[in-house]
C-alpha atoms as a PDB file:
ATOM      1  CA  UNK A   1      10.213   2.647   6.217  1.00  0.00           C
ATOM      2  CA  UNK A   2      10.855   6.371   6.840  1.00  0.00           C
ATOM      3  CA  UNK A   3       8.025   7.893   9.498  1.00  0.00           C
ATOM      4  CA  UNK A   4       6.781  11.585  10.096  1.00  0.00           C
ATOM      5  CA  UNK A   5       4.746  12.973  13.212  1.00  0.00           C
ATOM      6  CA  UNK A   6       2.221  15.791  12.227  1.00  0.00           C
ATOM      7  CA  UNK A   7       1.713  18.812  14.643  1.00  0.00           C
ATOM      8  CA  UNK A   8      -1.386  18.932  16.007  1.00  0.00           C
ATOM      9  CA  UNK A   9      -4.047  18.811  13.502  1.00  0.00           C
ATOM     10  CA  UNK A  10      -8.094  18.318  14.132  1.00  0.00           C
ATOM     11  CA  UNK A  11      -9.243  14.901  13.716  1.00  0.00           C
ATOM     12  CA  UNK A  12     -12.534  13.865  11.638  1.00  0.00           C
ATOM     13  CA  UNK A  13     -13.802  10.458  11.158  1.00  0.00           C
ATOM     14  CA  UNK A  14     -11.870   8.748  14.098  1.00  0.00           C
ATOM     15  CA  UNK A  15     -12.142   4.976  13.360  1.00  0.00           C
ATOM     16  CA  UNK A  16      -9.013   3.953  16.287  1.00  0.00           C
ATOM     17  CA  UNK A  17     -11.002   1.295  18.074  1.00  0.00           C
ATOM     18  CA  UNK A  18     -13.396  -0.206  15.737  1.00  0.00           C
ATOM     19  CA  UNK A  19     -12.244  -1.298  12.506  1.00  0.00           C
ATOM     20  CA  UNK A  20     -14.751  -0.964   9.508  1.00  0.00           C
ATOM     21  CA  UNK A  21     -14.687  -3.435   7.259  1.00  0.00           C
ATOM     22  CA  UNK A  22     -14.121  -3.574   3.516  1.00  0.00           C
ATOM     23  CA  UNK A  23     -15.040  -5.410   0.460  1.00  0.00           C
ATOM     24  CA  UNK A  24     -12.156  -7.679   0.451  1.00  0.00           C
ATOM     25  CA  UNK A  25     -12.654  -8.374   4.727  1.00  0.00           C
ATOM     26  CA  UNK A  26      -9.835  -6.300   5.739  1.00  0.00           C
ATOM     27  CA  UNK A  27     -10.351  -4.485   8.974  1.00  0.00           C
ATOM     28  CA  UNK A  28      -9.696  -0.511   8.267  1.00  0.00           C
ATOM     29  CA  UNK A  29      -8.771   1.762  11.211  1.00  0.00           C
ATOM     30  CA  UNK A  30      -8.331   5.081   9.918  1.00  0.00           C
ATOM     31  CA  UNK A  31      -8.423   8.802  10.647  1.00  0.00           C
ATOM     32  CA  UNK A  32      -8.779  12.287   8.608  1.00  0.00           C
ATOM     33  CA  UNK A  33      -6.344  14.827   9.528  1.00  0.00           C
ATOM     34  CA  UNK A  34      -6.698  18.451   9.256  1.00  0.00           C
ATOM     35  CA  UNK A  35      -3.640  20.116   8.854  1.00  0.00           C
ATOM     36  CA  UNK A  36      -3.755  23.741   9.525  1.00  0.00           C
ATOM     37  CA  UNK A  37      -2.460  26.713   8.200  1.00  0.00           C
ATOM     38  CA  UNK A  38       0.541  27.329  10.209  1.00  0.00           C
ATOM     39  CA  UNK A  39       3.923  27.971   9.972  1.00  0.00           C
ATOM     40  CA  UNK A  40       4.785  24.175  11.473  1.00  0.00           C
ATOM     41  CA  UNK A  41       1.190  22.939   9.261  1.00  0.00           C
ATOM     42  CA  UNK A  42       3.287  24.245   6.066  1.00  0.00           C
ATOM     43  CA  UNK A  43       6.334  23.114   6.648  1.00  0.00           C
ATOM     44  CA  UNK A  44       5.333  19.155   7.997  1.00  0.00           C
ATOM     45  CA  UNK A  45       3.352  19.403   4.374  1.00  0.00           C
ATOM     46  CA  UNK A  46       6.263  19.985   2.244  1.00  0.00           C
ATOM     47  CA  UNK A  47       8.097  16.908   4.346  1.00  0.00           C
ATOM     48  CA  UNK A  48       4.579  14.842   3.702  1.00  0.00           C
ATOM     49  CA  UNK A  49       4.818  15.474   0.514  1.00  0.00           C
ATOM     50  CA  UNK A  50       8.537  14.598  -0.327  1.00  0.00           C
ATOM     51  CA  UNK A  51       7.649  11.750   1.307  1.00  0.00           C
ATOM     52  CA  UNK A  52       5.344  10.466  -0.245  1.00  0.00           C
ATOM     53  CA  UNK A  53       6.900  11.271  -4.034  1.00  0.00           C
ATOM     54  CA  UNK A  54      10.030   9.061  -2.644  1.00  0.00           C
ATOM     55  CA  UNK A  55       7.865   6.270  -2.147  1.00  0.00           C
ATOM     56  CA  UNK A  56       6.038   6.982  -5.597  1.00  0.00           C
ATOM     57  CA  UNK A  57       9.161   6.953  -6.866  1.00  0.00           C
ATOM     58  CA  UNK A  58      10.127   4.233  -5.819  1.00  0.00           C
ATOM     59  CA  UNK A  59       7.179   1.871  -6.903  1.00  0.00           C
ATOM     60  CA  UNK A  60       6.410   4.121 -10.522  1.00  0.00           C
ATOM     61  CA  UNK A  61       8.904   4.467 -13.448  1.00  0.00           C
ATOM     62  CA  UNK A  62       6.963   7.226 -14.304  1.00  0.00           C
ATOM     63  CA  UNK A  63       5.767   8.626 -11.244  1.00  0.00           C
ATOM     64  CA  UNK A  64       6.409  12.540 -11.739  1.00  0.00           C
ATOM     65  CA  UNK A  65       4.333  12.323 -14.960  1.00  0.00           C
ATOM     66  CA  UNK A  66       1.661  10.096 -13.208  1.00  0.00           C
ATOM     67  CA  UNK A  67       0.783  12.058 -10.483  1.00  0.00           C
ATOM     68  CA  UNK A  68      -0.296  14.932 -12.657  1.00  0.00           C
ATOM     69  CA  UNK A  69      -3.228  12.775 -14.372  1.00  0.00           C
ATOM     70  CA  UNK A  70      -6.193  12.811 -12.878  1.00  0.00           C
ATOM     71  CA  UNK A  71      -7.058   9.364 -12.085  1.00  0.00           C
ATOM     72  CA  UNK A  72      -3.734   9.216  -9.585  1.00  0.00           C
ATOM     73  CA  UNK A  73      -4.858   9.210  -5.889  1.00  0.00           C
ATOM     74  CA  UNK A  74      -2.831  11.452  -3.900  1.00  0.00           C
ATOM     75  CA  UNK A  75      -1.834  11.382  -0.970  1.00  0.00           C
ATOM     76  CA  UNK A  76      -2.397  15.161   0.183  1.00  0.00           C
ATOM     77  CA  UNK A  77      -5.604  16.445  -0.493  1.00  0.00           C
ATOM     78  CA  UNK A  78      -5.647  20.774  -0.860  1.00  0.00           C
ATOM     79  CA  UNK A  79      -9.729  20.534  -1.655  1.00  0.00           C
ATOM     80  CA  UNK A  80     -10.654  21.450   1.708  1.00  0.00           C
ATOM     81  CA  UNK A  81     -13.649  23.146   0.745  1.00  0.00           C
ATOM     82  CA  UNK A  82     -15.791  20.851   2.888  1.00  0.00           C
ATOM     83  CA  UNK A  83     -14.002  21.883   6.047  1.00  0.00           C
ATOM     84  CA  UNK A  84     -13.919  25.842   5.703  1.00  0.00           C
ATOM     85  CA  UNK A  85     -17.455  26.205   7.951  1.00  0.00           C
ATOM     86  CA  UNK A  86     -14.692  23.950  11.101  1.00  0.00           C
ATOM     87  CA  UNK A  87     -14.135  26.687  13.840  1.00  0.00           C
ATOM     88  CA  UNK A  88     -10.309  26.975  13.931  1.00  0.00           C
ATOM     89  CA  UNK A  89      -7.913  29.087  15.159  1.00  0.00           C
ATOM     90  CA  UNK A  90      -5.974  28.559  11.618  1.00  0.00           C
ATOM     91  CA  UNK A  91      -8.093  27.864   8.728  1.00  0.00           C
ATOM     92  CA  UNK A  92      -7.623  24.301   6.912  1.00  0.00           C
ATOM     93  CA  UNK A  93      -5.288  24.274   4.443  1.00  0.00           C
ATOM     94  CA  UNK A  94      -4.851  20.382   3.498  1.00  0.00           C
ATOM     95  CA  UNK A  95      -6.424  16.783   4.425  1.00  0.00           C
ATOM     96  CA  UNK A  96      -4.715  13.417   5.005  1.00  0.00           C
ATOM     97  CA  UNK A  97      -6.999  10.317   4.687  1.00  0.00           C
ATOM     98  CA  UNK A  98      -4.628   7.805   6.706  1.00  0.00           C
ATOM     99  CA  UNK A  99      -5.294   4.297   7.108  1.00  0.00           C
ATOM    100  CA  UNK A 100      -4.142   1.304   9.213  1.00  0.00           C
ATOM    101  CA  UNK A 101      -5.253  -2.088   7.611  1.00  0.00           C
ATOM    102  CA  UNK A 102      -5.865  -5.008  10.003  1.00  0.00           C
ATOM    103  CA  UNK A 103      -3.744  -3.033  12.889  1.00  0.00           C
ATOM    104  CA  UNK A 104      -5.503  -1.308  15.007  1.00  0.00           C
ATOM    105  CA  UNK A 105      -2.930   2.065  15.764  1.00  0.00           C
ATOM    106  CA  UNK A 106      -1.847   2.864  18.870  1.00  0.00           C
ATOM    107  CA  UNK A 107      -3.357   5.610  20.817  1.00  0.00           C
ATOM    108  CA  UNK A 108      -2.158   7.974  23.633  1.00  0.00           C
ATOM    109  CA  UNK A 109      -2.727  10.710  25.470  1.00  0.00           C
ATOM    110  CA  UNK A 110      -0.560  13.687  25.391  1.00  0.00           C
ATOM    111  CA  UNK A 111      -0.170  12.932  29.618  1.00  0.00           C
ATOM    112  CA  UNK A 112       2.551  10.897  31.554  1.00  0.00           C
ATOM    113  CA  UNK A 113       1.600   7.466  33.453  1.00  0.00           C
ATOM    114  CA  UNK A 114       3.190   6.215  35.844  1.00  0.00           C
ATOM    115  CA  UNK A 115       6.544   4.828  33.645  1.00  0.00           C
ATOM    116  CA  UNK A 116       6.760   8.283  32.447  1.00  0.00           C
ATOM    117  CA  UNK A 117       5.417   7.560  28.983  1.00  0.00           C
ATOM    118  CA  UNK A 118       2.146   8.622  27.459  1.00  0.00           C
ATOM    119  CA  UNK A 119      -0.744   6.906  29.025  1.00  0.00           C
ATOM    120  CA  UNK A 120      -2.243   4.648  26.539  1.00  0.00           C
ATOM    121  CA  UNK A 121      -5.962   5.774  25.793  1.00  0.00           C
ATOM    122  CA  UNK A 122      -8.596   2.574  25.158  1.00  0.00           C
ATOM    123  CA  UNK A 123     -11.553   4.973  25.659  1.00  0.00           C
ATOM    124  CA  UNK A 124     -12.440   5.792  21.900  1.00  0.00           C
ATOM    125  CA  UNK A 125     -15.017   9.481  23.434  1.00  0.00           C
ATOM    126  CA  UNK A 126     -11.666  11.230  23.887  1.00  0.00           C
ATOM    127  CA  UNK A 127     -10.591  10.918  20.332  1.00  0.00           C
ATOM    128  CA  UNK A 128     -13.942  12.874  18.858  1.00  0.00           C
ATOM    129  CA  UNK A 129     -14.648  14.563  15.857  1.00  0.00           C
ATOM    130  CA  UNK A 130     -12.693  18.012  16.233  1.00  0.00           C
ATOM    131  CA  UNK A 131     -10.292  16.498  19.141  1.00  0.00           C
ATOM    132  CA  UNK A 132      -6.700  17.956  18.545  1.00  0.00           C
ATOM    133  CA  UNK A 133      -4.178  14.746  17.851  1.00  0.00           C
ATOM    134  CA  UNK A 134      -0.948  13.660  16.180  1.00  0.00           C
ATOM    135  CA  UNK A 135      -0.065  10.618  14.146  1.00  0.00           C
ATOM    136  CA  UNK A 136       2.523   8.808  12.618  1.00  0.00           C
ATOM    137  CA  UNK A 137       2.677   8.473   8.736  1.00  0.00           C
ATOM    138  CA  UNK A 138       4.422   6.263   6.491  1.00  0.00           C
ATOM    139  CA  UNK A 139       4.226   6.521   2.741  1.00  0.00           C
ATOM    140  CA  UNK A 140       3.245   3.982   0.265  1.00  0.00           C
ATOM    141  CA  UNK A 141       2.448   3.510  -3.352  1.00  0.00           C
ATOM    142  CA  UNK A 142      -0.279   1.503  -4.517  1.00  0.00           C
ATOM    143  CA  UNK A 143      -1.271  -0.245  -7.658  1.00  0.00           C
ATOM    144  CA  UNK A 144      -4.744  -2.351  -7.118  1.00  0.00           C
ATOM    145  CA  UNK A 145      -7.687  -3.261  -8.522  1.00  0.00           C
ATOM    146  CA  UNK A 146      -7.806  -0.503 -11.205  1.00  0.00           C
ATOM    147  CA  UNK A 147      -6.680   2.443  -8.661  1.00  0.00           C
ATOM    148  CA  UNK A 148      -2.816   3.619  -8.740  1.00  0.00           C
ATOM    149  CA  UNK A 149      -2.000   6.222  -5.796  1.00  0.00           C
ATOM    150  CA  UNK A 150       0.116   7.519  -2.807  1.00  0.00           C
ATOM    151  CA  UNK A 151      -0.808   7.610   0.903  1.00  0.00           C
ATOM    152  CA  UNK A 152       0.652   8.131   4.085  1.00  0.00           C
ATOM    153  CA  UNK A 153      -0.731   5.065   6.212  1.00  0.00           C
ATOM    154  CA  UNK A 154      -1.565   5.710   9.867  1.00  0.00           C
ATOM    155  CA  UNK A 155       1.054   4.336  12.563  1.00  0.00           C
ATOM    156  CA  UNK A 156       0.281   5.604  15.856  1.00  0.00           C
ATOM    157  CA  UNK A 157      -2.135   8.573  17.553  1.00  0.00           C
ATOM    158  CA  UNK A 158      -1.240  11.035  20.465  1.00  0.00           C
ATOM    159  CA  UNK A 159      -4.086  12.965  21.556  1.00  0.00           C
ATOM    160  CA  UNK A 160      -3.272  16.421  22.461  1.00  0.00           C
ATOM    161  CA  UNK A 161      -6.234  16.944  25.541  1.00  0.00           C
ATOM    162  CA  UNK A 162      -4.410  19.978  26.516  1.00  0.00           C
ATOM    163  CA  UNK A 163      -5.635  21.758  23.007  1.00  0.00           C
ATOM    164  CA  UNK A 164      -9.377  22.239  23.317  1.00  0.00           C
ATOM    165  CA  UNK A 165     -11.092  21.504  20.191  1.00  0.00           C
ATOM    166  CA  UNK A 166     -15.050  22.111  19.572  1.00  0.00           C
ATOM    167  CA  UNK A 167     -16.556  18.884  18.284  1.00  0.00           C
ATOM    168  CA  UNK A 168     -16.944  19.367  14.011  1.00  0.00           C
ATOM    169  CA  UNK A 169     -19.373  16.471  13.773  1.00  0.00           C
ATOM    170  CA  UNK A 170     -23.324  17.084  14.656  1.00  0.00           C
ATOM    171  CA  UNK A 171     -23.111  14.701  17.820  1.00  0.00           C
ATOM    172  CA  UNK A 172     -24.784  16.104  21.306  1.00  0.00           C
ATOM    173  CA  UNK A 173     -25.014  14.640  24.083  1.00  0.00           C
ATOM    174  CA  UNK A 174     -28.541  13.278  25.299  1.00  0.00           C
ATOM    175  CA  UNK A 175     -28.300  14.779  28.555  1.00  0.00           C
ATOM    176  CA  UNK A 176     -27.538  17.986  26.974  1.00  0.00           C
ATOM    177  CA  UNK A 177     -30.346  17.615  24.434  1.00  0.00           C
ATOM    178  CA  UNK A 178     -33.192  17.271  26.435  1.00  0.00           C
ATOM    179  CA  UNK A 179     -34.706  17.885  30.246  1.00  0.00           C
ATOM    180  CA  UNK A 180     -35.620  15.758  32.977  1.00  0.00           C
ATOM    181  CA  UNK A 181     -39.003  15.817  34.511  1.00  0.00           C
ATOM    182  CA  UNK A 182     -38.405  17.160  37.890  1.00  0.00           C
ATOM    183  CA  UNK A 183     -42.304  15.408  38.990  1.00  0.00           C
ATOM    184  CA  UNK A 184     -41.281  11.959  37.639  1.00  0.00           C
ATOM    185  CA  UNK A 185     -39.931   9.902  40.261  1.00  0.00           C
ATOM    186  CA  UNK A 186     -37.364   7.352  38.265  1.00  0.00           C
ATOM    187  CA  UNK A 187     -36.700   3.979  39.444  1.00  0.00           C
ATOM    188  CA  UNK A 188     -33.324   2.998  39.075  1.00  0.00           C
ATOM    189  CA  UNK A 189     -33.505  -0.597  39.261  1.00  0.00           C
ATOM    190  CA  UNK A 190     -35.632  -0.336  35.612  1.00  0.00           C
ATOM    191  CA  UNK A 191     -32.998   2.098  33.548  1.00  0.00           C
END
């Protein structure tokens, strides 16, 4: 099974650490990537995108003529008109929906440890809404339950904490969202 890394690209919907769950009980980890419009953005999408027709290829006689209905999932989405208001350097020129089903992906930071290898990262606040990140993608075709498609599946996630990305979700922190009473005396031992 032939792998790709992205280059950095924003992250939405981060689901690394807690699985959802579907209709058929499989646990889904999953992540959307934002791939920007860059000179490496454009060329890792060409790559993505031979990839995936190799492995449409592979599972459809008629793949080329398949992919051009409209009922075909695809694997790259270009319909980023949902992510134009994301404050970016580059805008957004593509999505990837990538999944993990029942593995949970690893996840690392961009930072040595102590072997010399990216420290692992169990703390799912780092990987926010907006956080900068790689992954590794595999391609796959699918033919299920009335849906026929391509997708690049999610292997592993390096987050890139040296790129500061604004958060692109509506989140704020509490302490950030309200004041404390400077007259109220708090008692610790009841919070």
């Amino acid at each position: 099974m032939s792998r790709i890394k992205t280059p950095p690209c924003r992250a939405s919907y981060p689901k690394l650490f807690e699985p959802e769950v579907n209709d058929k009980g499989k646990k889904v980890y999953g992540l959307v990537l934002l791939v920007e419009d860059t000179e490496e953005g454009r060329a890792f999408l060409k790559e993505a995108e031979a990839l995936a027709d190799e492995a449409g290829r592979g599972r459809f006689r008629n793949y080329d003529e398949l992919k051009k209905s409209s009922g075909f999932k695809k694997a790259i989405r270009y319909d980023v008109d949902k992510y134009k208001d994301v404050t970016n350097p580059h805008p957004i020129i593509a999505f990837i929906n990538s999944r993990s089903y029942d593995t949970p992906p690893g996840v690392v930071s961009i930072y040595a440890g102590p072997d010399h290898k990216p420290m692992k990262i169990t703390d799912p606040q780092i990987v926010y809404p907006g956080a900068y990140v790689r992954a590794s993608l595999h391609a796959y075709a699918y033919d299920q339950d009335k849906s026929k498609g391509v997708a690049l599946g999610l292997g592993n996630v390096q987050v890139m904490q040296n790129m500061a990305g604004e958060r692109i979700d509506s989140r704020v922190a509490a302490e950030d969202e309200f004041e404390a009473d400077p007259k109220a005396a708090a008692n610790l031992d009841d919070l």
